[in-house]
PDB file of N, CA and C in Angstrom:
ATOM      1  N   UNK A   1     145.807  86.328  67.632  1.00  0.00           N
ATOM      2  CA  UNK A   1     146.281  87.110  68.769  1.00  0.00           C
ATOM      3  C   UNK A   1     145.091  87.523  69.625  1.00  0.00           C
ATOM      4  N   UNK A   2     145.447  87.521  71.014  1.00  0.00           N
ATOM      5  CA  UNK A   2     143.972  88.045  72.130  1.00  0.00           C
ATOM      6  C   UNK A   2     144.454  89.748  71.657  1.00  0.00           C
ATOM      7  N   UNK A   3     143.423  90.356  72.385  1.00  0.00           N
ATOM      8  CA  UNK A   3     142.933  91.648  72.333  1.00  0.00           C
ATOM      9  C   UNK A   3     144.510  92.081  72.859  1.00  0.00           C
ATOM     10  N   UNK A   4     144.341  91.591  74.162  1.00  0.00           N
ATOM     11  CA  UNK A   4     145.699  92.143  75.253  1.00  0.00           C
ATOM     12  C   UNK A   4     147.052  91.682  74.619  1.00  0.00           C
ATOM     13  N   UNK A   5     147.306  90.561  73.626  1.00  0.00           N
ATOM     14  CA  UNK A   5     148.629  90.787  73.024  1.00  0.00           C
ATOM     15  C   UNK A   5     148.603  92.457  72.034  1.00  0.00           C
ATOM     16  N   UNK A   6     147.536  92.091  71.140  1.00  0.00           N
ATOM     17  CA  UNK A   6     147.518  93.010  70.240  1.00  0.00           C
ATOM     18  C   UNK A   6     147.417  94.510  71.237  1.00  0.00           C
ATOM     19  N   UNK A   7     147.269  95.019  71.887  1.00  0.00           N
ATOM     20  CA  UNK A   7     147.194  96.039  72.695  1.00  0.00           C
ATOM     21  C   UNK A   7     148.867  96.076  73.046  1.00  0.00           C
ATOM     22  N   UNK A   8     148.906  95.083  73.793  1.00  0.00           N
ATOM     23  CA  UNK A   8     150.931  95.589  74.397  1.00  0.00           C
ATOM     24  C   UNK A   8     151.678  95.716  73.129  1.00  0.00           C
ATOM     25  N   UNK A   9     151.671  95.041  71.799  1.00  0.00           N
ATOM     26  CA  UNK A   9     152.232  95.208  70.638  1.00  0.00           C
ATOM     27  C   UNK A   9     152.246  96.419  69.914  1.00  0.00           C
ATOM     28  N   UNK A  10     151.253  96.825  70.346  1.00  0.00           N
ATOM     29  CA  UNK A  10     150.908  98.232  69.491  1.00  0.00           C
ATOM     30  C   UNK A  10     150.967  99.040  70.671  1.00  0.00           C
ATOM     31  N   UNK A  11     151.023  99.223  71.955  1.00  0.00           N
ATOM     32  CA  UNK A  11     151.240 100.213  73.101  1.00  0.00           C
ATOM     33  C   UNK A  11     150.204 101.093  73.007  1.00  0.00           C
ATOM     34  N   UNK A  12     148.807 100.294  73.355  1.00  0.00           N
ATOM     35  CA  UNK A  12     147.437 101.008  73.184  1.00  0.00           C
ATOM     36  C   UNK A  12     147.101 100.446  74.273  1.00  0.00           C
ATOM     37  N   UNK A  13     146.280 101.125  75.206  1.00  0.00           N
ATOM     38  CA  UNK A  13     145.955 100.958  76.482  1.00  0.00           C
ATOM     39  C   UNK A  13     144.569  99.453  76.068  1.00  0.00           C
ATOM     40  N   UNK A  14     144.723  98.618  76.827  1.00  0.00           N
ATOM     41  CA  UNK A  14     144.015  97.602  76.871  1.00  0.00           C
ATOM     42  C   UNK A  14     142.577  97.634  76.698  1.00  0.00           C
ATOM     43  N   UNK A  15     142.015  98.663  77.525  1.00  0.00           N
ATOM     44  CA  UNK A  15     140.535  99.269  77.673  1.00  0.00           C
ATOM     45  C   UNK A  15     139.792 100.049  76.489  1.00  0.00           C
ATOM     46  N   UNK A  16     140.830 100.472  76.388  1.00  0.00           N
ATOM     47  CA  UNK A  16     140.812 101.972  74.882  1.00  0.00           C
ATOM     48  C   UNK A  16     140.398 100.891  73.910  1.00  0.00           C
ATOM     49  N   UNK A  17     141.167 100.114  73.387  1.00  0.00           N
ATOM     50  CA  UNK A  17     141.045  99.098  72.070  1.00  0.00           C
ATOM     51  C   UNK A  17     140.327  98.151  72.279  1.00  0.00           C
ATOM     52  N   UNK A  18     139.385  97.865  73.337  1.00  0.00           N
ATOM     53  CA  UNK A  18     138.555  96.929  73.465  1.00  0.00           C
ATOM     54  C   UNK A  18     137.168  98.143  73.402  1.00  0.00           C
ATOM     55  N   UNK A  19     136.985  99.088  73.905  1.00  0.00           N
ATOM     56  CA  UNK A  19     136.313 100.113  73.501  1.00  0.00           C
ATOM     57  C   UNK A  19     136.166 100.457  72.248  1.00  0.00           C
ATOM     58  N   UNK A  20     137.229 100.688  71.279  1.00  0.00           N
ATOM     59  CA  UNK A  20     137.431 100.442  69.747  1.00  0.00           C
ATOM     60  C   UNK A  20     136.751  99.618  69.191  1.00  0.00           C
ATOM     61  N   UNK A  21     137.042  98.268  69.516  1.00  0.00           N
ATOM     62  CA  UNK A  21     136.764  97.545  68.964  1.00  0.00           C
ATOM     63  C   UNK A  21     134.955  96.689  69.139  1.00  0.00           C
ATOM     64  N   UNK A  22     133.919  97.898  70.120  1.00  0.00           N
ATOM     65  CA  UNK A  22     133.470  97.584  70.195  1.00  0.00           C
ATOM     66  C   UNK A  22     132.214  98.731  69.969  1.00  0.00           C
ATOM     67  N   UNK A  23     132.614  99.701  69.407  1.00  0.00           N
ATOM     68  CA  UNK A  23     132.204 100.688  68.786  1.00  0.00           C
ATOM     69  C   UNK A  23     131.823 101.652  69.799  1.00  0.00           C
ATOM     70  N   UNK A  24     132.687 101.507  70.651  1.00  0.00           N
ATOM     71  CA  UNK A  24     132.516 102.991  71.908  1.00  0.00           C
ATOM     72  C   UNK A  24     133.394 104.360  71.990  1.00  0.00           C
ATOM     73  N   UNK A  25     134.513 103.996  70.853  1.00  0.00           N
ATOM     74  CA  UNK A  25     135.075 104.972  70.928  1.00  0.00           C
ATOM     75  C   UNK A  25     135.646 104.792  69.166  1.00  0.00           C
ATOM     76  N   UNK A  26     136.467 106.128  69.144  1.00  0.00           N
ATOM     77  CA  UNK A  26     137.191 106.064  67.372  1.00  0.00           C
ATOM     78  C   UNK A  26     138.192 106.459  67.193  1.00  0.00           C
ATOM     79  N   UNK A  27     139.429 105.430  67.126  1.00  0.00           N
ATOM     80  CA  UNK A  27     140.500 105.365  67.016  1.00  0.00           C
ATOM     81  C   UNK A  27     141.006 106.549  65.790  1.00  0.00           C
ATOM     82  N   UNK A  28     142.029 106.899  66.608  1.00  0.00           N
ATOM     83  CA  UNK A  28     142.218 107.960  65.663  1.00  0.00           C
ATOM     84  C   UNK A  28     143.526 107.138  64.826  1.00  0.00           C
ATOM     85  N   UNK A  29     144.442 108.066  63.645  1.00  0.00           N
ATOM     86  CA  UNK A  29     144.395 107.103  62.407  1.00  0.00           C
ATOM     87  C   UNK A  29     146.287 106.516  62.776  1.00  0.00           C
ATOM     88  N   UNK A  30     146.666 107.126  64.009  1.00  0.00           N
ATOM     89  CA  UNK A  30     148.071 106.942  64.341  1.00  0.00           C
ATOM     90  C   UNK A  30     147.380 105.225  65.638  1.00  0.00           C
ATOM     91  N   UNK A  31     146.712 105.485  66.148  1.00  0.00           N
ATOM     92  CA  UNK A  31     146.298 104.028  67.175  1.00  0.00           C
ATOM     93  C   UNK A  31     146.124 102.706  65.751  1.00  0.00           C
ATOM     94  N   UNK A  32     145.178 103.372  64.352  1.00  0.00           N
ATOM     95  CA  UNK A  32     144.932 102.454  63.494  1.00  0.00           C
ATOM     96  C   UNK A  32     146.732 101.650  63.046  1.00  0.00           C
ATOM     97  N   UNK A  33     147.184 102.432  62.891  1.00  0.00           N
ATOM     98  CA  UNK A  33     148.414 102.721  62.281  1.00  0.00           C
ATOM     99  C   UNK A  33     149.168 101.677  62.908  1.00  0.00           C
ATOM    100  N   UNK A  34     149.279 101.609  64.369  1.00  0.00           N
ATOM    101  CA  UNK A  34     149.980 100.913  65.400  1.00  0.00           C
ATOM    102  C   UNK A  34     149.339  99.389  65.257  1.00  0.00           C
ATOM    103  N   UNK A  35     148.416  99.308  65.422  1.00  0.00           N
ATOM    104  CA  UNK A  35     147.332  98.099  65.644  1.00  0.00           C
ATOM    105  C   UNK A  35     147.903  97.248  64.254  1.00  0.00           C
ATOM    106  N   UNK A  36     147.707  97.952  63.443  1.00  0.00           N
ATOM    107  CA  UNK A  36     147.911  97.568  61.663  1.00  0.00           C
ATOM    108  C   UNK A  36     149.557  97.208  61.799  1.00  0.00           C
ATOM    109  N   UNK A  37     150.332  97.456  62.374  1.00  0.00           N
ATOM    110  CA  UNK A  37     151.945  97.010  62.372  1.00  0.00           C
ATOM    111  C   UNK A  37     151.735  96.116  63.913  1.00  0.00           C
ATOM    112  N   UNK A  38     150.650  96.228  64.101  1.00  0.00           N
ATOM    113  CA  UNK A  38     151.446  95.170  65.644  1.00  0.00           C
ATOM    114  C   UNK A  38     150.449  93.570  65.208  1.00  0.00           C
ATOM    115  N   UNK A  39     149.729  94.033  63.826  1.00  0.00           N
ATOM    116  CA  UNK A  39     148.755  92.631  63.685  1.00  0.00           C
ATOM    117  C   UNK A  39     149.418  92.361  61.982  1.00  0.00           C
ATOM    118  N   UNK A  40     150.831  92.972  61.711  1.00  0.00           N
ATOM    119  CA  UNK A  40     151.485  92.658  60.841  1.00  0.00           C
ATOM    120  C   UNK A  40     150.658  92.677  59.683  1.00  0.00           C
ATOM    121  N   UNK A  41     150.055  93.646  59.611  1.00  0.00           N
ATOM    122  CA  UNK A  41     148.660  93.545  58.108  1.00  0.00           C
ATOM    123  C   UNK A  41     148.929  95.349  57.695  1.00  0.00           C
ATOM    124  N   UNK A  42     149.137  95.235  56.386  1.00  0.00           N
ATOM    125  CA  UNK A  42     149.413  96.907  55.843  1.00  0.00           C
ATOM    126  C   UNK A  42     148.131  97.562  55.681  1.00  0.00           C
ATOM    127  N   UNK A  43     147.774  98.783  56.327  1.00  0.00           N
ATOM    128  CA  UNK A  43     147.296  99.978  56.877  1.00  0.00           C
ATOM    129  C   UNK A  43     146.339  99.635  55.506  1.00  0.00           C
ATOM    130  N   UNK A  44     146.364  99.917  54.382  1.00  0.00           N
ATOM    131  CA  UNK A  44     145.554  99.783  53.413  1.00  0.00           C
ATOM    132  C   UNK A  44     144.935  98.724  52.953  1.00  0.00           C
ATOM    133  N   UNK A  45     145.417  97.254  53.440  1.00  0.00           N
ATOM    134  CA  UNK A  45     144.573  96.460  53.537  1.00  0.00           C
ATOM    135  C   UNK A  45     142.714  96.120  54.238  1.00  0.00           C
ATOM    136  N   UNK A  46     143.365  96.935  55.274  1.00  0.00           N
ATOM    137  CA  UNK A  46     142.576  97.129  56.042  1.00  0.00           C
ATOM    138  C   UNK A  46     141.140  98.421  56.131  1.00  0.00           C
ATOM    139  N   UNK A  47     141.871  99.744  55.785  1.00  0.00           N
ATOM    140  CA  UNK A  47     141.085 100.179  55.449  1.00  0.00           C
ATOM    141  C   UNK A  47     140.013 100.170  53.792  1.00  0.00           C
ATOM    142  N   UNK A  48     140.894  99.340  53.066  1.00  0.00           N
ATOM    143  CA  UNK A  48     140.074  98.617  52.014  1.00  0.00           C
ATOM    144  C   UNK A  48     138.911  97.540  52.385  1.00  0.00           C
ATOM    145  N   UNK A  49     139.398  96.618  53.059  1.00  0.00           N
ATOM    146  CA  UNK A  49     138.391  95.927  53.267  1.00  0.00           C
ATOM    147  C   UNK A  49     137.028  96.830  54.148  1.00  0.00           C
ATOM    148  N   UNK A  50     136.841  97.648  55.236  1.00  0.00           N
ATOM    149  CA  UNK A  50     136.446  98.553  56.007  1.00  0.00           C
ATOM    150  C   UNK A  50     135.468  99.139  54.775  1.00  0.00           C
ATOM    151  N   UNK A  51     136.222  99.805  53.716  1.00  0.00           N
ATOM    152  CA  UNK A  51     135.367 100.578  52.423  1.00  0.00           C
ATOM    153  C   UNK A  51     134.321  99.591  52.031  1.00  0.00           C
ATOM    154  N   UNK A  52     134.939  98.170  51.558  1.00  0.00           N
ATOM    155  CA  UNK A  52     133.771  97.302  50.618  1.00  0.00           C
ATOM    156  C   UNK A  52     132.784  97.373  51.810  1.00  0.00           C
ATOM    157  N   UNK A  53     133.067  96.848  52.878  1.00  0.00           N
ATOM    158  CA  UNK A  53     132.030  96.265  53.792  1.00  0.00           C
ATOM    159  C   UNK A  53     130.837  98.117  53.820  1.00  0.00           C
ATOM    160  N   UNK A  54     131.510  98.401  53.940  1.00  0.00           N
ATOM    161  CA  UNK A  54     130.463 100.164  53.967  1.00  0.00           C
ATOM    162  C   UNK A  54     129.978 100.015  52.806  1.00  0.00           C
ATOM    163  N   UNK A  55     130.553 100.085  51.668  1.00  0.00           N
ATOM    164  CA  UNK A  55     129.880  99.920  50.003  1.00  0.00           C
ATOM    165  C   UNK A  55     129.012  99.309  50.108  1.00  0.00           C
ATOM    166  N   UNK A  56     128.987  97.750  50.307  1.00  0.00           N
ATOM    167  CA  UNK A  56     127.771  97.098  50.968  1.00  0.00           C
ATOM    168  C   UNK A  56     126.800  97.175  51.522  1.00  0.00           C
ATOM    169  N   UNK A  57     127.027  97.795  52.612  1.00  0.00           N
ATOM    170  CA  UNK A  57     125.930  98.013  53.757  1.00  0.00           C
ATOM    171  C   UNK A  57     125.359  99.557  53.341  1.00  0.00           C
ATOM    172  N   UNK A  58     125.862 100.560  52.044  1.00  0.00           N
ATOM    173  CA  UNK A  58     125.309 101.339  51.987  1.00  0.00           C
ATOM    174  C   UNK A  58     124.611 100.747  50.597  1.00  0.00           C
ATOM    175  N   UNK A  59     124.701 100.037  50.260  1.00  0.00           N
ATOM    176  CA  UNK A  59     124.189  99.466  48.684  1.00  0.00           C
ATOM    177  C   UNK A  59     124.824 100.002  47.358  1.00  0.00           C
ATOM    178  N   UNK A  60     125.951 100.415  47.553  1.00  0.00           N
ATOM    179  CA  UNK A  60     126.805 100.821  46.797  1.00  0.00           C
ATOM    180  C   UNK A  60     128.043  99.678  46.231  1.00  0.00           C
ATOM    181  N   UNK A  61     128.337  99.948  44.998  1.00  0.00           N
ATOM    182  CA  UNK A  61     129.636  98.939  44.620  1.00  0.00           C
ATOM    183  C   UNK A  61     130.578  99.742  45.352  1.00  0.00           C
ATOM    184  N   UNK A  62     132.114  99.022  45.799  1.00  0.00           N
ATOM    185  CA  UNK A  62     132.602  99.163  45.915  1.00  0.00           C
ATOM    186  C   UNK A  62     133.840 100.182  44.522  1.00  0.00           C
ATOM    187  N   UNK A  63     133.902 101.309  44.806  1.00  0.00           N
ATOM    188  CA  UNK A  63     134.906 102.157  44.092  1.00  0.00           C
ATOM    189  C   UNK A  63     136.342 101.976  43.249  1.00  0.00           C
ATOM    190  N   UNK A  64     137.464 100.935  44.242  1.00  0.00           N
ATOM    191  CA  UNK A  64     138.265 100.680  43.723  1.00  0.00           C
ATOM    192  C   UNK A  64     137.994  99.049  43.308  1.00  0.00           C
ATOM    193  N   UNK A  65     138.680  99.024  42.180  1.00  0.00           N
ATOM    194  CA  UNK A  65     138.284  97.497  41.627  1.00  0.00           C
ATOM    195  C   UNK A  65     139.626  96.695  41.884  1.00  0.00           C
ATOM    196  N   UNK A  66     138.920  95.532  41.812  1.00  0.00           N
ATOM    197  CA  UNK A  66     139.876  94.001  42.477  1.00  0.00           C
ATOM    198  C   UNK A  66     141.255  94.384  41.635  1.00  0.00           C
ATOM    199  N   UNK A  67     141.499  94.252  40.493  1.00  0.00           N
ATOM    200  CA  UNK A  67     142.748  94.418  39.950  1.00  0.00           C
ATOM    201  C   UNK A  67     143.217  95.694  39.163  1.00  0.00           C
ATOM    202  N   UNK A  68     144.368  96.089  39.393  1.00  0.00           N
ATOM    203  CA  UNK A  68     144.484  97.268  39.254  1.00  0.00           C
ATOM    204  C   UNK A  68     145.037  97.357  37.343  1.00  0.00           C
ATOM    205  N   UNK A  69     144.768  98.274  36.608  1.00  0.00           N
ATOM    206  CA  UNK A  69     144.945  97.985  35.197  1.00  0.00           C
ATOM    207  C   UNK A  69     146.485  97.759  34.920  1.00  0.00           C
ATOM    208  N   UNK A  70     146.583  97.161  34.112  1.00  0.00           N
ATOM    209  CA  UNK A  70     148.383  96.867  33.554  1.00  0.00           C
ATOM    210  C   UNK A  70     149.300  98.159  33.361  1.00  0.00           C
ATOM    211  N   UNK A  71     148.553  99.283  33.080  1.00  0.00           N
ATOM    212  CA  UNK A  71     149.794 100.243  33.260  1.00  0.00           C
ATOM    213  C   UNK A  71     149.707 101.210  34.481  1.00  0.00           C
ATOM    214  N   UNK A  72     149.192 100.949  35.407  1.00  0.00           N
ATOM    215  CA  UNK A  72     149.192 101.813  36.326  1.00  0.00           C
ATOM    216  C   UNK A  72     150.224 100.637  37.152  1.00  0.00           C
ATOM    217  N   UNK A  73     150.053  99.689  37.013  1.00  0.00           N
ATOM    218  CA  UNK A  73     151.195  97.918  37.538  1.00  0.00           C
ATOM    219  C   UNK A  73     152.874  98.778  36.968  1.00  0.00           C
ATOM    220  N   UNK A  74     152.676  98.702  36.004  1.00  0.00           N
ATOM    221  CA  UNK A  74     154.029  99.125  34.921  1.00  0.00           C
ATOM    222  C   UNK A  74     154.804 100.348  35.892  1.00  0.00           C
ATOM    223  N   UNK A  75     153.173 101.445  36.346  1.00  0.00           N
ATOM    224  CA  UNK A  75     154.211 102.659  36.366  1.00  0.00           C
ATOM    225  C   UNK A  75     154.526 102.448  37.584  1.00  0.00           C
ATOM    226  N   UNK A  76     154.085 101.759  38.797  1.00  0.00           N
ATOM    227  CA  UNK A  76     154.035 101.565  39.966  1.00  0.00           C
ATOM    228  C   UNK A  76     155.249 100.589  40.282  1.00  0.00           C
ATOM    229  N   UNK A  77     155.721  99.704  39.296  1.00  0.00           N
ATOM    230  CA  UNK A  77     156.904  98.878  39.401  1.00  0.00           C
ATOM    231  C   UNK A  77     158.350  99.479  39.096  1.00  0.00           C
ATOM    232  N   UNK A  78     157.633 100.712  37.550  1.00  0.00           N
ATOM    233  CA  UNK A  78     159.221 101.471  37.529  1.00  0.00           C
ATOM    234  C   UNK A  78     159.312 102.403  38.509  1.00  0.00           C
ATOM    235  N   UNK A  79     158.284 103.261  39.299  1.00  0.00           N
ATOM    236  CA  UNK A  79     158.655 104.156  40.568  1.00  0.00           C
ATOM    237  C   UNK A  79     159.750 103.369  41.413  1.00  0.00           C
ATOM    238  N   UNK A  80     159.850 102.187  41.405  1.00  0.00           N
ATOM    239  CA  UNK A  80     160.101 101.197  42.809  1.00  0.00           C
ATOM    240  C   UNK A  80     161.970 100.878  42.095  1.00  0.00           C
ATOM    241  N   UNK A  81     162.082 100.599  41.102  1.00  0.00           N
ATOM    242  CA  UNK A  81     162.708 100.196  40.151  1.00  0.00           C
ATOM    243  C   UNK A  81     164.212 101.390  39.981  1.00  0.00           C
ATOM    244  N   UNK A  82     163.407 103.000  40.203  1.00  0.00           N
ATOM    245  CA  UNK A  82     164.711 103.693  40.346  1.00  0.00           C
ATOM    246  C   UNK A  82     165.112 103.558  41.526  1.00  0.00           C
ATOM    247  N   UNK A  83     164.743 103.115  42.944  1.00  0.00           N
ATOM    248  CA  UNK A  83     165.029 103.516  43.958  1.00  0.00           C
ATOM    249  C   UNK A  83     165.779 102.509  44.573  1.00  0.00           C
TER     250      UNK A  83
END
């Protein structure tokens, strides 16, 4: 997607998110929010990847690990499971 689809999709002024995206300004977390549903990618994907790349560049491991343990899977499937 160009800048200007992703802008009318998410109803973020064209200028603003090219400013964003170019480290002139800082989207606050409802513009992230929009951008993240108008580029069809879930909100936490995104700010996950955002974390490693900082972990990195601060020389730090990254905090949350690649797979999540088998019973936190379990309890996270029966939450979903009553509903």
């Amino acid at each position: 997607m160009t800048l200007r689809q992703v802008a009318s999709k998410a109803s973020v002024a064209l200028g603003y998110l090219s400013e964003v995206e170019r480290g002139q300004k800082e989207a606050s977390s409802e513009i992230l929010a929009s951008v993240a549903e108008a580029l069809d990618t879930p909100i936490s994907s995104i700010m996950r990847e955002v974390g490693d790349r900082l972990a990195v560049l601060e020389g730090v491991a990254p905090i949350v690990p690649d797979t999540l343990p088998d019973e936190l899977v379990a309890e996270f499937d029966a939450g979903f499971a009553v509903r």
